[in-house]
Protein backbone atom coordinates (compact mmCIF):
# COMPACT_ATOMS: atom_id res chain seq x y z
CA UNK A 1 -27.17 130.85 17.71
CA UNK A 2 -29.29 132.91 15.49
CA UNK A 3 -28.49 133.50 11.39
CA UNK A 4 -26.65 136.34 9.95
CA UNK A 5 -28.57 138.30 7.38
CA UNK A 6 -26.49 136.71 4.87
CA UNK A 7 -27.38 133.68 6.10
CA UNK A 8 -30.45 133.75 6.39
CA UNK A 9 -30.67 135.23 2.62
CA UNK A 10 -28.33 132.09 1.40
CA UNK A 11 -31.53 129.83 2.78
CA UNK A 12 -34.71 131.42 1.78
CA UNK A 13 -34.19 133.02 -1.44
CA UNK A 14 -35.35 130.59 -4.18
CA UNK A 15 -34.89 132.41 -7.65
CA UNK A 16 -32.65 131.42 -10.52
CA UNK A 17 -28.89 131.90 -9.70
CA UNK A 18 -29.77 131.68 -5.81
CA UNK A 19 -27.40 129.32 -3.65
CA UNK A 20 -30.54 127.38 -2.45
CA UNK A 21 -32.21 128.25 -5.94
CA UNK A 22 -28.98 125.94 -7.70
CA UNK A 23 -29.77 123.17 -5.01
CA UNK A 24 -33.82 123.02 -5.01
CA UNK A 25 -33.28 122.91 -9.51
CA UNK A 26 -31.78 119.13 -8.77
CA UNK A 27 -34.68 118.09 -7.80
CA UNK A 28 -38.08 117.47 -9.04
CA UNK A 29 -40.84 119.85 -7.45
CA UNK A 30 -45.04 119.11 -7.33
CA UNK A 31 -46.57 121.84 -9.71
CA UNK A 32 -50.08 121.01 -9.58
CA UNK A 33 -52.12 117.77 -9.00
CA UNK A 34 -53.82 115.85 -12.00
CA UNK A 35 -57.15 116.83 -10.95
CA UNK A 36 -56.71 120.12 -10.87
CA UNK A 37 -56.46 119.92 -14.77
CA UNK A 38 -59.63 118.23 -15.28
CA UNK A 39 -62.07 121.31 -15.29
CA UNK A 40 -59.64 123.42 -17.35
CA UNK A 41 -56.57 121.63 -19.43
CA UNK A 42 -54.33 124.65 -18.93
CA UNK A 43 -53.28 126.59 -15.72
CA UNK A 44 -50.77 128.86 -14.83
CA UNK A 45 -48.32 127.99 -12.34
CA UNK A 46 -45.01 129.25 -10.20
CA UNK A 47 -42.53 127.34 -9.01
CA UNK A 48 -39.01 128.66 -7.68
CA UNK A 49 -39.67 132.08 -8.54
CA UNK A 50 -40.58 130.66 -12.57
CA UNK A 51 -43.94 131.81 -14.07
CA UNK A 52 -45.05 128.98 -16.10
CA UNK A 53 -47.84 127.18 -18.12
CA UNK A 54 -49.12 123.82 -17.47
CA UNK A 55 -51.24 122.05 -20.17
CA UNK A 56 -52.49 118.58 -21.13
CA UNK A 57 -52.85 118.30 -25.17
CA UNK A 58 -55.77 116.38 -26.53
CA UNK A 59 -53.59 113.76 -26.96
CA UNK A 60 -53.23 113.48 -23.36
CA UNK A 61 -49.60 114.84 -23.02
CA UNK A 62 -48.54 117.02 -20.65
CA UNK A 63 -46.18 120.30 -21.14
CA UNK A 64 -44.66 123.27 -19.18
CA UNK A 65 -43.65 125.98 -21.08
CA UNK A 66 -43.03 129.60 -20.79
CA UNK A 67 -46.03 131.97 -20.12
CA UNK A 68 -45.89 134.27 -22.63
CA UNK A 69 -45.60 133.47 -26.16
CA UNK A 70 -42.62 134.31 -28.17
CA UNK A 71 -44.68 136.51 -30.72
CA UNK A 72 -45.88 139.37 -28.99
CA UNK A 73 -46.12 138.52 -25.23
CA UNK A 74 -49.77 136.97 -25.15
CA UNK A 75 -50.39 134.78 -22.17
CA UNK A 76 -50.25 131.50 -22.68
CA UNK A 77 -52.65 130.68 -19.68
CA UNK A 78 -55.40 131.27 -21.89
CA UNK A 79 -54.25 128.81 -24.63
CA UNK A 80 -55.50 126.43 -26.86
CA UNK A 81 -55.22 122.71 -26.46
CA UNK A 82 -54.09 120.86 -29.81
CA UNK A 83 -53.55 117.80 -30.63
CA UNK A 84 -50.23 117.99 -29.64
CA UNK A 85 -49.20 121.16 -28.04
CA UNK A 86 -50.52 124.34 -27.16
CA UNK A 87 -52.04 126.81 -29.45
CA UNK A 88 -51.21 130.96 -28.65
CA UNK A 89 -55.06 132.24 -28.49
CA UNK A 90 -53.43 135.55 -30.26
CA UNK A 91 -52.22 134.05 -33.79
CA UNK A 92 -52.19 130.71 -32.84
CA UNK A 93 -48.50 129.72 -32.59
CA UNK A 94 -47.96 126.28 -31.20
CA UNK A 95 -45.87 124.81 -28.80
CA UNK A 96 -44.43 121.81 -27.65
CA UNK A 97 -43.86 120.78 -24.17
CA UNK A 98 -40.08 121.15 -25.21
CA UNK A 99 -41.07 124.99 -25.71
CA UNK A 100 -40.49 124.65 -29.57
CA UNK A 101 -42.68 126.13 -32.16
CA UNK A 102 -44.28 123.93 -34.46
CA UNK A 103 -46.87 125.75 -36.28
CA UNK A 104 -47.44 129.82 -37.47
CA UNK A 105 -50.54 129.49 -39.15
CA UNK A 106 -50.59 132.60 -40.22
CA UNK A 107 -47.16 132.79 -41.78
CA UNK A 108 -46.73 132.40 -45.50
CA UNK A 109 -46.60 128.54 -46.78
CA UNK A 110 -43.49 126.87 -46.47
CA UNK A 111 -42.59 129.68 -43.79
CA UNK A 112 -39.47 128.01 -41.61
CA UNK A 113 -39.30 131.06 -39.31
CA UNK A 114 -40.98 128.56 -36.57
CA UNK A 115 -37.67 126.67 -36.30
CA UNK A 116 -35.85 129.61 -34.97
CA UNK A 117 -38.63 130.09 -32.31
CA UNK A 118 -38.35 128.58 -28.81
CA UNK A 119 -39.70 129.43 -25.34
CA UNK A 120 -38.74 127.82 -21.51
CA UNK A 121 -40.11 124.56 -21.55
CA UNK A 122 -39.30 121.99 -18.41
CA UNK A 123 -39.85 118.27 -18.22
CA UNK A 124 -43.11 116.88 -16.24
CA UNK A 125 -44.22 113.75 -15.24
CA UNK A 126 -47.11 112.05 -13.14
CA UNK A 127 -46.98 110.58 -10.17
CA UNK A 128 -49.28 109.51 -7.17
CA UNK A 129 -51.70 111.90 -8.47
CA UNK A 130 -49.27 114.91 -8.42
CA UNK A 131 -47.79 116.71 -11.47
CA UNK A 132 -43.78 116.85 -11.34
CA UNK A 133 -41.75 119.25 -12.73
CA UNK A 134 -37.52 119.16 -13.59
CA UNK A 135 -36.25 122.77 -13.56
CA UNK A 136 -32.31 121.92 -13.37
CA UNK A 137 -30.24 121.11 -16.02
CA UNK A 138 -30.09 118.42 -18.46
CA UNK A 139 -30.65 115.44 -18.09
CA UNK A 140 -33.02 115.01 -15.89
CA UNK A 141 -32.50 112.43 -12.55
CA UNK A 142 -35.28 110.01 -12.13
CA UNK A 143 -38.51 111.29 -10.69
CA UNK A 144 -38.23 109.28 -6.92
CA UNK A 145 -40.53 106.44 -6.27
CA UNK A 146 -41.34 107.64 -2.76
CA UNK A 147 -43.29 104.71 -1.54
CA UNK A 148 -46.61 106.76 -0.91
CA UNK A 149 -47.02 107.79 -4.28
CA UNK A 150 -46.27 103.96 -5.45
CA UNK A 151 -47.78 101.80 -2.74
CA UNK A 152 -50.48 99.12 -4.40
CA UNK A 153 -53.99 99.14 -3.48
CA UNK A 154 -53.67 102.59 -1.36
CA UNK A 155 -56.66 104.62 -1.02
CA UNK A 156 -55.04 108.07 -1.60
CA UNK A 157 -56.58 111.87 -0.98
CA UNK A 158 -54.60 115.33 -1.66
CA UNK A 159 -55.13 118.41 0.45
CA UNK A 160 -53.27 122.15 -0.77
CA UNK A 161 -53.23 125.38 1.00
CA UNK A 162 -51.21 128.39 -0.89
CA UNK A 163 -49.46 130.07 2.08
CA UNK A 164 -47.76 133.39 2.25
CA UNK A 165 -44.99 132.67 3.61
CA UNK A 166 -40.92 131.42 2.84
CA UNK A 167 -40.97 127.47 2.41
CA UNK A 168 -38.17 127.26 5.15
CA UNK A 169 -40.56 128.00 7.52
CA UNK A 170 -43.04 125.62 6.90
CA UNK A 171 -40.17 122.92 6.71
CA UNK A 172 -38.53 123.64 10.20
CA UNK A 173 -42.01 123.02 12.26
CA UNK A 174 -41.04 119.40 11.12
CA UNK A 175 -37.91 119.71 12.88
CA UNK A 176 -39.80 121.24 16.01
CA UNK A 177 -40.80 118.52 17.46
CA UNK A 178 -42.39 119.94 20.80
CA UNK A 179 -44.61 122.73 19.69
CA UNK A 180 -47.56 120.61 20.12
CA UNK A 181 -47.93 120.53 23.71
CA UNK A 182 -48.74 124.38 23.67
CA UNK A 183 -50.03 124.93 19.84
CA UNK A 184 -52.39 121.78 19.40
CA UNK A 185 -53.23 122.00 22.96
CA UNK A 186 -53.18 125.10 24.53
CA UNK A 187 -53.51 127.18 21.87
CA UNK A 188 -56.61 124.89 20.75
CA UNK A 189 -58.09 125.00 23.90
CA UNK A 190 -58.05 129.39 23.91
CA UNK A 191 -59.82 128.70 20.27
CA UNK A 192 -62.10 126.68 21.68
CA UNK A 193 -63.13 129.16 24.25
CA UNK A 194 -63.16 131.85 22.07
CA UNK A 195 -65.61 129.92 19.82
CA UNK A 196 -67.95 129.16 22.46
CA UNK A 197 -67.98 132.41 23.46
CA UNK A 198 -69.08 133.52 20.69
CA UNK A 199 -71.81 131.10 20.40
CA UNK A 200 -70.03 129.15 17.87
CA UNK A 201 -69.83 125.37 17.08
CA UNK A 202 -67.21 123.35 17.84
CA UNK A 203 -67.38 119.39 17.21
CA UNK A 204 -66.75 116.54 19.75
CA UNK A 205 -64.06 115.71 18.06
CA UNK A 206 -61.90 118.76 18.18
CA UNK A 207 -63.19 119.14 21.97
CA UNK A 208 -61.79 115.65 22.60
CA UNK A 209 -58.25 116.34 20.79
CA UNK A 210 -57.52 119.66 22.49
CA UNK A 211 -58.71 118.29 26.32
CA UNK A 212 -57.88 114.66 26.27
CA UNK A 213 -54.93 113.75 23.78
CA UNK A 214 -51.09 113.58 24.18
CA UNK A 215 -50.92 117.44 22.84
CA UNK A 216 -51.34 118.70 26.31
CA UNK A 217 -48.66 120.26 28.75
CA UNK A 218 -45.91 117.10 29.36
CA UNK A 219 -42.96 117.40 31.27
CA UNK A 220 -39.15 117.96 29.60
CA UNK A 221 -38.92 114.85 27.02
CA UNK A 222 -35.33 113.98 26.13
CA UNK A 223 -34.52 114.72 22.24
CA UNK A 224 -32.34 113.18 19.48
CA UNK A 225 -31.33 113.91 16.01
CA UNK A 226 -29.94 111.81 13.52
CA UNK A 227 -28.75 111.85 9.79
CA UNK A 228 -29.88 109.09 7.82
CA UNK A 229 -29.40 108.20 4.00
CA UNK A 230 -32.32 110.39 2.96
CA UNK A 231 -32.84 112.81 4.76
CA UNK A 232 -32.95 113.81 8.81
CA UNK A 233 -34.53 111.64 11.74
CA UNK A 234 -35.96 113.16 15.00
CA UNK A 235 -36.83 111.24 17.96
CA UNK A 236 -38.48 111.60 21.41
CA UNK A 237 -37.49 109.48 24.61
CA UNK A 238 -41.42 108.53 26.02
CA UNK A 239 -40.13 107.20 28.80
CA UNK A 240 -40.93 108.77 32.42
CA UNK A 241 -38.13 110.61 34.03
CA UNK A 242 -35.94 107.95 35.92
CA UNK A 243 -36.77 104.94 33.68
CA UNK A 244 -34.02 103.70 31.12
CA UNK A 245 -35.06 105.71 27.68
CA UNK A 246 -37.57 104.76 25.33
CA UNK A 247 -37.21 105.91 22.21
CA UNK A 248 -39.88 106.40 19.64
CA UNK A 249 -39.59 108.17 16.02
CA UNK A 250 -41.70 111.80 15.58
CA UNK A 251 -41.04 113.23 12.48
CA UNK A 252 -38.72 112.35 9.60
CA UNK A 253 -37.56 115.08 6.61
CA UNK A 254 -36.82 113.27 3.55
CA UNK A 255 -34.48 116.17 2.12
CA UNK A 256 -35.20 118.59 0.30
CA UNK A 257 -38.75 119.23 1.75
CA UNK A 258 -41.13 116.25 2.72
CA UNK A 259 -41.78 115.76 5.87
CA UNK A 260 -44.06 112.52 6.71
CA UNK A 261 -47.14 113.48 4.14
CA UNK A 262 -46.34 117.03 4.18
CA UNK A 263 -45.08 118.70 1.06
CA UNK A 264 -43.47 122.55 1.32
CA UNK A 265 -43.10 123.48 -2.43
CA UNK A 266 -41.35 127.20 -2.86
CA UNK A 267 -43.59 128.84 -5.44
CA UNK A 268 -40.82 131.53 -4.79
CA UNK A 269 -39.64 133.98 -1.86
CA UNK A 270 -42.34 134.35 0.02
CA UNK A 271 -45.29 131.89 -1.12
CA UNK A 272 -45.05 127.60 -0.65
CA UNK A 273 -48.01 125.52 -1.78
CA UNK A 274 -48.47 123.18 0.94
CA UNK A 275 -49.52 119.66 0.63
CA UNK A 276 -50.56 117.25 2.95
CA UNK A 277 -50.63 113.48 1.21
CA UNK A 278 -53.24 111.24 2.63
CA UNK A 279 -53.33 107.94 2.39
CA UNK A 280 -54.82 104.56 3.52
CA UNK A 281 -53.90 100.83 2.71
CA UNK A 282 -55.94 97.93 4.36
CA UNK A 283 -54.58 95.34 6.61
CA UNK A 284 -56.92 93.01 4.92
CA UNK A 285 -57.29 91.57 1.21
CA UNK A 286 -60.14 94.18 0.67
CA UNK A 287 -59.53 96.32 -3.01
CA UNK A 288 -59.44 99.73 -2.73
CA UNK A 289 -61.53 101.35 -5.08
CA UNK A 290 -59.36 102.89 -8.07
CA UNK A 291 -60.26 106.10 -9.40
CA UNK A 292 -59.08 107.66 -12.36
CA UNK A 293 -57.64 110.56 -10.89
CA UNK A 294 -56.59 111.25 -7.05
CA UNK A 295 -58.86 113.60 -5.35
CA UNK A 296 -57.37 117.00 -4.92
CA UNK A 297 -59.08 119.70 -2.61
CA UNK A 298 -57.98 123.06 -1.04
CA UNK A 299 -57.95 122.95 2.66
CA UNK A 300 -59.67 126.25 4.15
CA UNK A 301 -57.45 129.52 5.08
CA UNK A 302 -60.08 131.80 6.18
CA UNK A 303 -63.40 131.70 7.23
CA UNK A 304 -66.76 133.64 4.78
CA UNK A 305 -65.17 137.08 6.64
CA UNK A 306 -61.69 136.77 5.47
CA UNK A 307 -60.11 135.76 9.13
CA UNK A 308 -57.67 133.06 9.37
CA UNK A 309 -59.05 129.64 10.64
CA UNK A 310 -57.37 128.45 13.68
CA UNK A 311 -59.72 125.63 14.18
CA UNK A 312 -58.40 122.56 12.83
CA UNK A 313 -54.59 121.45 13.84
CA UNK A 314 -52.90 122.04 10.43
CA UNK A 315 -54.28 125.06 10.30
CA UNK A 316 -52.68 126.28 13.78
CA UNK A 317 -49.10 125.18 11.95
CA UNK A 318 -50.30 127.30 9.28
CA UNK A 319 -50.63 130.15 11.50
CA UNK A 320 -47.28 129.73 13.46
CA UNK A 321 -45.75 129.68 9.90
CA UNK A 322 -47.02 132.51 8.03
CA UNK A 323 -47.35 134.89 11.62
CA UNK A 324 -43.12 134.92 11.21
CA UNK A 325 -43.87 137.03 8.19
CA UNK A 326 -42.94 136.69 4.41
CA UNK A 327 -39.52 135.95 5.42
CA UNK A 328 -38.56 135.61 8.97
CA UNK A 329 -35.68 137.52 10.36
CA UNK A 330 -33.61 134.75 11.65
CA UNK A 331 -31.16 137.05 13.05
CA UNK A 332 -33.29 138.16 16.02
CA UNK A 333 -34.30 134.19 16.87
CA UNK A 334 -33.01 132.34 19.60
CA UNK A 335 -32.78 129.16 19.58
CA UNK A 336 -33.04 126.65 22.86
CA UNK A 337 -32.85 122.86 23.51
CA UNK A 338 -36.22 121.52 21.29
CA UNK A 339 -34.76 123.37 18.34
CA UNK A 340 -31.86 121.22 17.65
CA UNK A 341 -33.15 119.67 14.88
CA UNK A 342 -33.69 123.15 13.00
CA UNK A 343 -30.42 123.65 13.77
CA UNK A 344 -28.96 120.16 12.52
CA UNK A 345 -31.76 120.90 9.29
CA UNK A 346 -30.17 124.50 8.83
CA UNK A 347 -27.08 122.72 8.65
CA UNK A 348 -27.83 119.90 6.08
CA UNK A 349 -28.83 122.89 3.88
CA UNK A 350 -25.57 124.63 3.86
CA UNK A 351 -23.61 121.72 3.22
CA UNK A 352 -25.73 120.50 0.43
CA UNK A 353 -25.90 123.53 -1.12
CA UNK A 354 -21.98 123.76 -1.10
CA UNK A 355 -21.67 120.69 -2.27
CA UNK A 356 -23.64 122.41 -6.07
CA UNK A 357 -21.57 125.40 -5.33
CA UNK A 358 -18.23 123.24 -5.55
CA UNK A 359 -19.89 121.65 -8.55
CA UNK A 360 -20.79 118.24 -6.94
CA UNK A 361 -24.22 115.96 -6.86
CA UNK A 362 -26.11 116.99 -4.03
CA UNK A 363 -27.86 113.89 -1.41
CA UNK A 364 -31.41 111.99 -2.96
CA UNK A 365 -30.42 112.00 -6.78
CA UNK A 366 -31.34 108.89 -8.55
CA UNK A 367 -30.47 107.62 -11.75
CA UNK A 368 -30.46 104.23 -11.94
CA UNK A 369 -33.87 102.60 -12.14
CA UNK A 370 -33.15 100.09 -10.23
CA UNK A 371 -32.19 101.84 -7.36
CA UNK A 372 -35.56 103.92 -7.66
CA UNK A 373 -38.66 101.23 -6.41
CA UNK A 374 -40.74 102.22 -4.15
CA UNK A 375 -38.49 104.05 -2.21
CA UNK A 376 -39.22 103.19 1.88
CA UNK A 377 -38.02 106.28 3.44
CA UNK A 378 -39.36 104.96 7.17
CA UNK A 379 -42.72 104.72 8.99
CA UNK A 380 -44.85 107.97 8.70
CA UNK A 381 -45.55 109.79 12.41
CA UNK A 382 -49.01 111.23 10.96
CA UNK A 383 -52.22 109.10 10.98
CA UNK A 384 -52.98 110.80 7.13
CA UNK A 385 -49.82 109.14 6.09
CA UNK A 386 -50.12 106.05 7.79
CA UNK A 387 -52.54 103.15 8.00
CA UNK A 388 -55.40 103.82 10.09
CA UNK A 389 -55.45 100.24 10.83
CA UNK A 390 -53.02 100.72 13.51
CA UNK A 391 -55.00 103.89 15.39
CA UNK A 392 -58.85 104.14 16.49
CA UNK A 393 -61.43 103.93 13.93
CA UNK A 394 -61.22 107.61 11.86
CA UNK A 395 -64.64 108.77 13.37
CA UNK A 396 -63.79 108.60 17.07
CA UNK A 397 -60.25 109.29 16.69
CA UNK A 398 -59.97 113.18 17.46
CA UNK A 399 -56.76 113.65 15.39
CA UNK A 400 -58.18 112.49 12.40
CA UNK A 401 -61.91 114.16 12.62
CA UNK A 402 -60.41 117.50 13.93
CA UNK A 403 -57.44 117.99 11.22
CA UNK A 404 -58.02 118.58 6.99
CA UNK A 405 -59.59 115.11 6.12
CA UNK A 406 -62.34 116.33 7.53
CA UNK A 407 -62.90 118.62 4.58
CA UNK A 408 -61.96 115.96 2.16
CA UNK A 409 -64.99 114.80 -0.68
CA UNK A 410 -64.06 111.52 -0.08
CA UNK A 411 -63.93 111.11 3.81
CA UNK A 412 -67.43 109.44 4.48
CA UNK A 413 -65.66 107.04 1.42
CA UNK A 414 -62.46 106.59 3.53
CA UNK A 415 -64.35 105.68 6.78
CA UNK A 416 -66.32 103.59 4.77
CA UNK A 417 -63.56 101.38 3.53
CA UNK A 418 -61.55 101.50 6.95
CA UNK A 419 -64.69 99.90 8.86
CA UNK A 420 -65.36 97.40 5.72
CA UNK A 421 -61.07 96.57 6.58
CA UNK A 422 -61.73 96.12 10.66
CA UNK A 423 -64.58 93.95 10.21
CA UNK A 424 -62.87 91.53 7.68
CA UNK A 425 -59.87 91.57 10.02
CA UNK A 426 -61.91 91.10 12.66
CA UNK A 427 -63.71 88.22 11.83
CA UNK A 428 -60.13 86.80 10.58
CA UNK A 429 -58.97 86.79 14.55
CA UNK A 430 -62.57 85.15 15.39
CA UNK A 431 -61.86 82.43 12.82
CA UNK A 432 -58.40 81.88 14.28
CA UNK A 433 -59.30 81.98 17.64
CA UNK A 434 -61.67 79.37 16.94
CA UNK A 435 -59.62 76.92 14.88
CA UNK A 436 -57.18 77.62 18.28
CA UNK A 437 -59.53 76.37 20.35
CA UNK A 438 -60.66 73.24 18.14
CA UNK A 439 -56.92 72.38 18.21
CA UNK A 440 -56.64 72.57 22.03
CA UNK A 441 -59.75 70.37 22.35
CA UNK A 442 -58.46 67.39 19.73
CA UNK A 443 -54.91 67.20 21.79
């Protein structure tokens, strides 16, 4: 059954004062990643609709303030770094990452008009190579532990694409758990064709994914949807039709919006930065190699002539997404039998959002510490958010080669490590077999 127009608005609409902007200010949001501060300490950001300013002092602290400073409306994007704070370029005010004023240089000596002057200023924290901001109301819940961002001895890799689009669009392909048999595989293969008939190149790789993988045409596939303490479970029965079911997991949505290690943020209405988490852990007692910061990159929209790329999976989902429009009008939609988990998703939405309506603590708020370790929210259905230990080696698995770790700096580094993991394990099973043998021999 399609939305009402009111509806519809009640879901999207992020701003302060919103329905779903009251619910998404409970929780804490990614703003940037910690790399992206390294070649300049300040940057602007939006998140729910909020123009802000993110800075790291020189003493290494982070703040998010307002962007305009309190004395004549200067943007703070282009500000000074101090020792603590942030410096207006105009006159030099300072401020805290409370939003407080703590210096006037100009102003006369002993001047105490800085007390009086305050701007927006939100907590942040780090975590997993992500910046995290709090835009609710005092005091803060913990920051969640999600176990991908807290996982020991993970090699870890960030990919962000700024689409123009609603977040709630981007969230609900997670609860579509079908449209892969025409958009990663029919839809890839028309690409393909186009691309070669243009004389352009396509890899093995994404030949291989779009011909020869499970994304092709299957018959109907049973579907389920459960609740589950965090969030909303989809699964698929794999079993041929006639045969007693066989369920196996697709896609989890740990509520409000990750999905496996896909991040939705709403910058506001009608833009969501979208993140896609990478990681790796060995099987083996191999040490991943720790860098100071996580490597962040932008996955490509476009190609050099300004045309969307349609040539790597993610960036089909992109496409399906932002095609709806701005906002989609969910009033002309109709819905059939794979979209059940939208529906049950749509659903969750409403009632946690009446639940901050009514005054009440919506679902995945933590404030006890010990109730916030490494989170487990269940097995990842993405090979970026798994351990590749358990798939093909990366460079002749399609999935992998043909989807946005391929633009990653660090790939060649990742394959490097994952080989360096299936030789030690696999010299490990030699070893065992072995001593196997030696034992059957002495008896």
């Amino acid at each position: 059954m399609a939305l009402t127009a009111e509806e519809n608005e009640r879901l999207t609409r992020v701003g302060p004062g919103t329905p779903m902007g009251r619910l998404l200010r409970w929780y804490w949001h990614p703003i940037a990643a910690s790399a992206q501060l390294l070649e300049n300490p300040v940057r602007k950001v939006r998140i729910l609709g909020e123009d802000l300013v993110l800075y790291r002092d020189r003493g290494g602290r982070l703040g998010l303030i307002g962007d305009r400073c309190a004395h004549r409306a200067t943007g703070l994007q282009y500000g000074i770094p101090d020792e603590e704070g942030l410096r207006c370029p105009y006159h030099g005010w300072r401020y805290d990452g409370r939003g407080q004023c703590t210096d006037q240089p100009l102003e006369p000596p002993g001047s105490m008009f800085k007390e009086r002057i305050r701007i927006t200023g939100y907590p942040v924290e780090e975590l997993g190579g992500l910046i995290w901001a709090y835009l609710g109301e005092a005091p803060a819940p913990l920051l969640p532990r999600w176990d991908q961002f807290e996982r020991p001895n993970t090699f870890r890799h960030i990919a962000g694409t700024m689409l123009p689009c609603n977040w709630l669009q981007c969230l609900e392909n997670g609860g579509d758990p079908r449209h892969g048999a025409y958009l990663h595989g029919h839809f890839y293969r028309y690409v393909i064709e186009r691309m070669q008939a243009e004389g352009k190149e396509v890899t093995e790789e994404a030949i291989r994914f779009a011909f020869e993988n499970d994304y092709g045409f299957q018959e109907f596939r049973e579907l389920r949807v459960e609740r589950f303490p965090y969030g909303q479970r989809k699964w698929v029965n794999h079993a041929p039709p006639g045969e007693e079911p066989r369920w196996l997991e697709h896609t989890i949505v740990v509520f409000p919006y990750m999905r496996g290690g896909q991040i939705g943020v709403p910058v506001d209405d009608t833009h969501t930065w979208h993140i896609i988490y990478m990681t790796y852990t060995p099987k083996s007692s191999i040490d991943v190699p720790d860098p100071e910061v996580v490597p962040y990159f932008e996955a490509p929209f476009a190609d050099e002539r300004g045309e969307p790329l349609f040539d790597y999976i993610t960036a089909q989902d992109h496409m399906a997404w932002w095609s709806q429009g701005d906002i989609t009008d969910r009033t002309k939609e109709h819905l059939a039998y794979t979209d059940m988990a939208v529906v049950g998703y749509r659903q969750l939405l409403k009632e946690q959002m009446d639940i901050v309506v009514e005054g009440g603590e919506p679902m995945n708020i933590f404030h006890d510490p010990a109730s916030n370790v490494r989170l487990d929210h269940g097995p990842a259905r993405y090979p970026w958010a798994r351990s590749l230990a358990d798939r093909e080696t990366p460079s002749s698995q399609p999935r992998f080669a043909a989807d946005t770790a391929q633009f990653s700096p660090v790939y060649r580094q990742l394959l490097d490590l994952y080989h360096t993991d299936q030789e030690v394990l696999a010299r490990r099973r030699e070893t065992s077999s072995d001593d196997g043998e030696e034992k059957i021999r002495r008896r």
